[in-house]
C-alpha atoms as a PDB file:
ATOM      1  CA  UNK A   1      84.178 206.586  66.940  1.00  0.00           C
ATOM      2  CA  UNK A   2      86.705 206.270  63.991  1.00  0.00           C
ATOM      3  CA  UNK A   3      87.070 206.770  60.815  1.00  0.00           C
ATOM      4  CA  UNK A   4      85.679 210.315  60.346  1.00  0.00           C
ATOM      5  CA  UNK A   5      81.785 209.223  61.591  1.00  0.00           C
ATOM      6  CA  UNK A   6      80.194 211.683  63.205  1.00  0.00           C
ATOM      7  CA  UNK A   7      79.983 211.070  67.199  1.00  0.00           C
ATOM      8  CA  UNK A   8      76.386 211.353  68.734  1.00  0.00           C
ATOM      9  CA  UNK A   9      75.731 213.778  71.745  1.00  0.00           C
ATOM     10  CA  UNK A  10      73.665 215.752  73.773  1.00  0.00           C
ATOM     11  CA  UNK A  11      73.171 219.364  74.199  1.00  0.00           C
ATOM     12  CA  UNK A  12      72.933 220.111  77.666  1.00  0.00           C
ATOM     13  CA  UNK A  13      74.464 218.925  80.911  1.00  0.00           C
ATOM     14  CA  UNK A  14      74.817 215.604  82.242  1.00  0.00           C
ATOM     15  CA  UNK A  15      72.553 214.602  85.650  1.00  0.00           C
ATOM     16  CA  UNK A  16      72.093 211.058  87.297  1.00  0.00           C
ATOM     17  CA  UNK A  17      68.639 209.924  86.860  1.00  0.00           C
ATOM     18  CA  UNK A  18      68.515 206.346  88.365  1.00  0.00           C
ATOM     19  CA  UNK A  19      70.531 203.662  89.749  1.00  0.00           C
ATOM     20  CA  UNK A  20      69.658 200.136  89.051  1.00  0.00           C
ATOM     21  CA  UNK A  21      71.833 197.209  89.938  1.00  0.00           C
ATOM     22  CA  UNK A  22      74.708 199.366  90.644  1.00  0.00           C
ATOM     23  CA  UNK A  23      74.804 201.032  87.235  1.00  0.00           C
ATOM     24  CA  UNK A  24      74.362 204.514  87.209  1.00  0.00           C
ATOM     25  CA  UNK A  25      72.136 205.788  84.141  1.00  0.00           C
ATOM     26  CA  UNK A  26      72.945 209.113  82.782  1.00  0.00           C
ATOM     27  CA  UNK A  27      70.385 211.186  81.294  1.00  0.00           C
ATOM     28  CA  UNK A  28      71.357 214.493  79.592  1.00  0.00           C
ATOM     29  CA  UNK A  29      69.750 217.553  80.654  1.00  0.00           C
ATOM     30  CA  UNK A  30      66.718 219.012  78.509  1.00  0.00           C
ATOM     31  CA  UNK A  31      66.562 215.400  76.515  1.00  0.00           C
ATOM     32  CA  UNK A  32      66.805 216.716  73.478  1.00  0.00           C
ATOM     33  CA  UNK A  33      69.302 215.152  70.758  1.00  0.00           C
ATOM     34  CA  UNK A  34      71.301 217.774  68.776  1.00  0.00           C
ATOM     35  CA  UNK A  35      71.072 217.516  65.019  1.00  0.00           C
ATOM     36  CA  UNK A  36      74.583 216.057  64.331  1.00  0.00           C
ATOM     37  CA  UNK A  37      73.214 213.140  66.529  1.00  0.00           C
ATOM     38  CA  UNK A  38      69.801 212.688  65.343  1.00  0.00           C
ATOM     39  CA  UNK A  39      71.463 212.714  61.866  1.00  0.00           C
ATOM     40  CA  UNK A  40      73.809 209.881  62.869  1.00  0.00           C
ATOM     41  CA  UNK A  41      71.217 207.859  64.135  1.00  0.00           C
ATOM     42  CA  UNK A  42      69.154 208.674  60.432  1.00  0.00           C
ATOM     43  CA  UNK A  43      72.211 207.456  58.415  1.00  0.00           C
ATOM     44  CA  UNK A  44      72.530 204.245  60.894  1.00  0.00           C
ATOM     45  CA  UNK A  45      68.976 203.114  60.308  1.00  0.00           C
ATOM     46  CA  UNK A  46      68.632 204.271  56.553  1.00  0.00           C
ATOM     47  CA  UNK A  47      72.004 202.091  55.813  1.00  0.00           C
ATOM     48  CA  UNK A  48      70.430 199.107  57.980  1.00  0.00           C
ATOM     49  CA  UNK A  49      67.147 199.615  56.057  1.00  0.00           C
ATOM     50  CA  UNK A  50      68.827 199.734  52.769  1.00  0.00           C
ATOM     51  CA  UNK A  51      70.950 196.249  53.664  1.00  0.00           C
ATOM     52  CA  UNK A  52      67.938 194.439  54.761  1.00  0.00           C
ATOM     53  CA  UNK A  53      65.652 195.489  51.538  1.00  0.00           C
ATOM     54  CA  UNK A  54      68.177 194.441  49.485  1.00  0.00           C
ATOM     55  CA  UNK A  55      68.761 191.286  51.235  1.00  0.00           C
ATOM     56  CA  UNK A  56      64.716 190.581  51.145  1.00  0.00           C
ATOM     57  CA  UNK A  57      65.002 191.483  47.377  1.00  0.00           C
ATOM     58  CA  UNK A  58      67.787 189.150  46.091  1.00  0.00           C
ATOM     59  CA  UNK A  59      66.185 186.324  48.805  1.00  0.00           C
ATOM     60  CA  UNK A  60      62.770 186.951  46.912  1.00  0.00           C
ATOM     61  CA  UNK A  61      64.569 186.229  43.522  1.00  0.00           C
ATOM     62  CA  UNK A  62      66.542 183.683  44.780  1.00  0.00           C
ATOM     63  CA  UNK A  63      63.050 181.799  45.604  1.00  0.00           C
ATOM     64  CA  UNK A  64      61.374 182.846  42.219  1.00  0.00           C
ATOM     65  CA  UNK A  65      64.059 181.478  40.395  1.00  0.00           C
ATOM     66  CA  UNK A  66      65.285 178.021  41.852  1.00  0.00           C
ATOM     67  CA  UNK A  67      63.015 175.231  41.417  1.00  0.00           C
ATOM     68  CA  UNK A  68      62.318 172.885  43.568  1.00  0.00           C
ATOM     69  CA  UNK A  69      63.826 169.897  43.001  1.00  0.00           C
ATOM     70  CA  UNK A  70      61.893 166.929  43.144  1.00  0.00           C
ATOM     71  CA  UNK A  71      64.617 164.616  45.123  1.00  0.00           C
ATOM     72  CA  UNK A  72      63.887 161.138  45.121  1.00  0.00           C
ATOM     73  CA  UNK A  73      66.141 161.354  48.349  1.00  0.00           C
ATOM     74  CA  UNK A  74      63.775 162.089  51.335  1.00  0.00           C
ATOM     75  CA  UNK A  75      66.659 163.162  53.163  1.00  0.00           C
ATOM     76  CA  UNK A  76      67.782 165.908  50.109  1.00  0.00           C
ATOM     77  CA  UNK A  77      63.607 167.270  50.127  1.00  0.00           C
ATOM     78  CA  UNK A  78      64.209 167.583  53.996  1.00  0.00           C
ATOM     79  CA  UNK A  79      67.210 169.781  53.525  1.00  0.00           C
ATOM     80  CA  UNK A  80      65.743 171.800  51.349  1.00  0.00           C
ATOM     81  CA  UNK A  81      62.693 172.614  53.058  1.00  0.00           C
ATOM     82  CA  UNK A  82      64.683 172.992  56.608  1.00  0.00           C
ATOM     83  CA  UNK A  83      66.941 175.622  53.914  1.00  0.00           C
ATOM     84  CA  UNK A  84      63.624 176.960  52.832  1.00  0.00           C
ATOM     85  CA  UNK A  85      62.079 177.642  56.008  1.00  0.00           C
ATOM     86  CA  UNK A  86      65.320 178.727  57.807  1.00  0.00           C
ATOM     87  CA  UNK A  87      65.150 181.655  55.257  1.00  0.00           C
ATOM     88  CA  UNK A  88      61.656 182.297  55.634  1.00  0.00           C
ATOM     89  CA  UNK A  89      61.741 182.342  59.627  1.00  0.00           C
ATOM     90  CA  UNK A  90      64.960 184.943  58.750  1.00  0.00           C
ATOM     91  CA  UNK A  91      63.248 187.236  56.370  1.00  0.00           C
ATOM     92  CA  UNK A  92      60.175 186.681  58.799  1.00  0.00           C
ATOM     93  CA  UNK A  93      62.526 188.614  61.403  1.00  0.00           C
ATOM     94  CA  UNK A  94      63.882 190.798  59.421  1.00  0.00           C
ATOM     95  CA  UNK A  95      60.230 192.061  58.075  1.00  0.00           C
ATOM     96  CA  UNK A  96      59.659 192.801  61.480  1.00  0.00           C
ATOM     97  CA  UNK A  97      62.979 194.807  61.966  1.00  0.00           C
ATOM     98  CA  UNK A  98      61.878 196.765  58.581  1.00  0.00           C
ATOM     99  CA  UNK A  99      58.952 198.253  60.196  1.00  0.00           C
ATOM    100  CA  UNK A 100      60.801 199.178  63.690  1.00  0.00           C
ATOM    101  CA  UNK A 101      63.434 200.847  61.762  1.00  0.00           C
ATOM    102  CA  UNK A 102      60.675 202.948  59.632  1.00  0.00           C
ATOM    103  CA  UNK A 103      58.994 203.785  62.880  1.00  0.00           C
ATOM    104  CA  UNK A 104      62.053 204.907  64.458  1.00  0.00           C
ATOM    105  CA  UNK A 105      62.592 207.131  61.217  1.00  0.00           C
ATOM    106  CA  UNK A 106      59.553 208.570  61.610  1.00  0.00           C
ATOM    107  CA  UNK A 107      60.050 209.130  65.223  1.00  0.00           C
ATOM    108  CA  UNK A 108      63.130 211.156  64.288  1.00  0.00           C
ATOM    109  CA  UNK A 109      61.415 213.339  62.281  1.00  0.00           C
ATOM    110  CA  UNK A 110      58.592 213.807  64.531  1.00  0.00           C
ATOM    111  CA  UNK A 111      61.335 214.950  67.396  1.00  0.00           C
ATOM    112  CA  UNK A 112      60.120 212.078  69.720  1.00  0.00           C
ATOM    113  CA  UNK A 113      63.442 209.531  68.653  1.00  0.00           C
ATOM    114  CA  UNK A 114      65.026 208.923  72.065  1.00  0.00           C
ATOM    115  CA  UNK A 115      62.661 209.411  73.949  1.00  0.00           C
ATOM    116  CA  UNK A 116      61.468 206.139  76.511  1.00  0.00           C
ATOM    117  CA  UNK A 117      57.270 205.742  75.225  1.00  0.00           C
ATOM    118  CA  UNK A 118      56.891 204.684  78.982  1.00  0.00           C
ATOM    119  CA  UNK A 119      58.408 207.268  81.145  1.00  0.00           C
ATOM    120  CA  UNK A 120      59.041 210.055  78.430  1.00  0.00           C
ATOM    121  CA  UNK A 121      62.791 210.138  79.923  1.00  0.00           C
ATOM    122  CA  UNK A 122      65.354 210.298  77.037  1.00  0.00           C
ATOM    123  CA  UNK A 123      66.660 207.353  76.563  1.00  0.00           C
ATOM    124  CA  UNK A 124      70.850 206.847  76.610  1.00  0.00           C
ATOM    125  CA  UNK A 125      72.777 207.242  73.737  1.00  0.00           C
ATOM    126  CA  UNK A 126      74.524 203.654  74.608  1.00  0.00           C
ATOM    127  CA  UNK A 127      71.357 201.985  74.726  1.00  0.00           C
ATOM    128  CA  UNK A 128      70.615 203.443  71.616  1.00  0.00           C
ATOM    129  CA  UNK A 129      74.085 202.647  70.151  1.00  0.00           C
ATOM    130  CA  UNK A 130      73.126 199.178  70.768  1.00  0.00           C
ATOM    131  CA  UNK A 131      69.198 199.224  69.534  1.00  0.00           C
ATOM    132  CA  UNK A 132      68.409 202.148  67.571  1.00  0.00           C
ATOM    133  CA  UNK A 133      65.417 201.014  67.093  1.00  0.00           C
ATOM    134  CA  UNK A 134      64.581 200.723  71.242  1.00  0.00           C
ATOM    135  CA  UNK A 135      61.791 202.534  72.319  1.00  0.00           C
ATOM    136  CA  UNK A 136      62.135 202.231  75.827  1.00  0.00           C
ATOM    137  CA  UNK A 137      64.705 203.357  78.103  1.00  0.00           C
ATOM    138  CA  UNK A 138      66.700 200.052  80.134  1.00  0.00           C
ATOM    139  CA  UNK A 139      64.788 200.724  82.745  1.00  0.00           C
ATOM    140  CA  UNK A 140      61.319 200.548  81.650  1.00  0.00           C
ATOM    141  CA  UNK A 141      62.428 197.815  79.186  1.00  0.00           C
ATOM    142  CA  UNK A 142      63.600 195.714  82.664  1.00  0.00           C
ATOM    143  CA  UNK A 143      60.113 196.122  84.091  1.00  0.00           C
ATOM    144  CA  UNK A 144      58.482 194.917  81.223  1.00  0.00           C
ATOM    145  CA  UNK A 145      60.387 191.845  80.431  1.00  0.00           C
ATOM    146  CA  UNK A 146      60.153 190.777  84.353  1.00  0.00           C
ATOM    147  CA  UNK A 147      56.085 191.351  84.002  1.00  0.00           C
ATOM    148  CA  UNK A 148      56.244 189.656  81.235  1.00  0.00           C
ATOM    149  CA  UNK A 149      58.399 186.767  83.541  1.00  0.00           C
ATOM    150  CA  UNK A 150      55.884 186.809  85.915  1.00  0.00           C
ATOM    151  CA  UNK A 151      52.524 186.227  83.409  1.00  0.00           C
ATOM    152  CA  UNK A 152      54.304 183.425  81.317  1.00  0.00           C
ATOM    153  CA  UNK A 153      54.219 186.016  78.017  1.00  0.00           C
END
């Protein structure tokens, strides 16, 4: 990384844990994150918390303030509602991202960030690059979306 951010590591040496579908996995030895990473991670998900709050706040207002317009237009009351409930199925999402993010907070401070819920393997620092708020290594996160294939979930 850039810009003077910290860069997240391990402590400890690297081992291979698993290969699957030709892509070798790295785990770090001891799967424990230092501090300088854990307190990347921390910043990452406080600034993503603090975004979407403050997006769910000025939405909120936005809705308390504007009035609905009663369009003689059928067409104009159908844009607005698809408007309404676009933003609502958004916020929706994002209410759901809100709690992952305070859980993986709270898994931070607990020590157990990182750390697949499934196999109790750490979990790679790329997968977590890419959702911090994962709680499942690639691996276990593969089986379960192929069960989940196979029952129709």
């Amino acid at each position: 990384m850039n810009h003077g951010t910290m860069e997240p590591s391990y402590a400890g040496p690297l081992r291979f844990v698993n290969i699957v579908d030709s892509l070798a996995l790295i785990s770090i030895g001891g799967g424990t994150m230092d501090q300088k990473t854990l307190d990347y991670f921390r910043q990452l998900l406080e600034s993503e918390l603090n975004r979407l709050l403050d997006d769910a706040g000025t939405t909120v207002f936005e809705l308390i303030t504007t009035t609905v317009e009663n369009e003689p237009d059928p067409l104009d009351r159908a844009t607005q509602e698809l408007d309404r409930n676009s933003r609502y199925q958004i916020r929706s999402r994002e209410s759901r991202l809100i709690k992952k993010i305070r859980e993986s907070l709270a898994a931070i401070e607990d020590g157990s960030y990182g750390i697949c819920e499934d196999c109790e393997e750490p979990i790679s620092i790329e997968r977590l690059k890419a959702r911090p708020v994962t709680r499942f290594c690639i691996v276990c996160k593969r089986r379960r979306e192929q069960f989940e294939k196979a029952i129709g979930y």
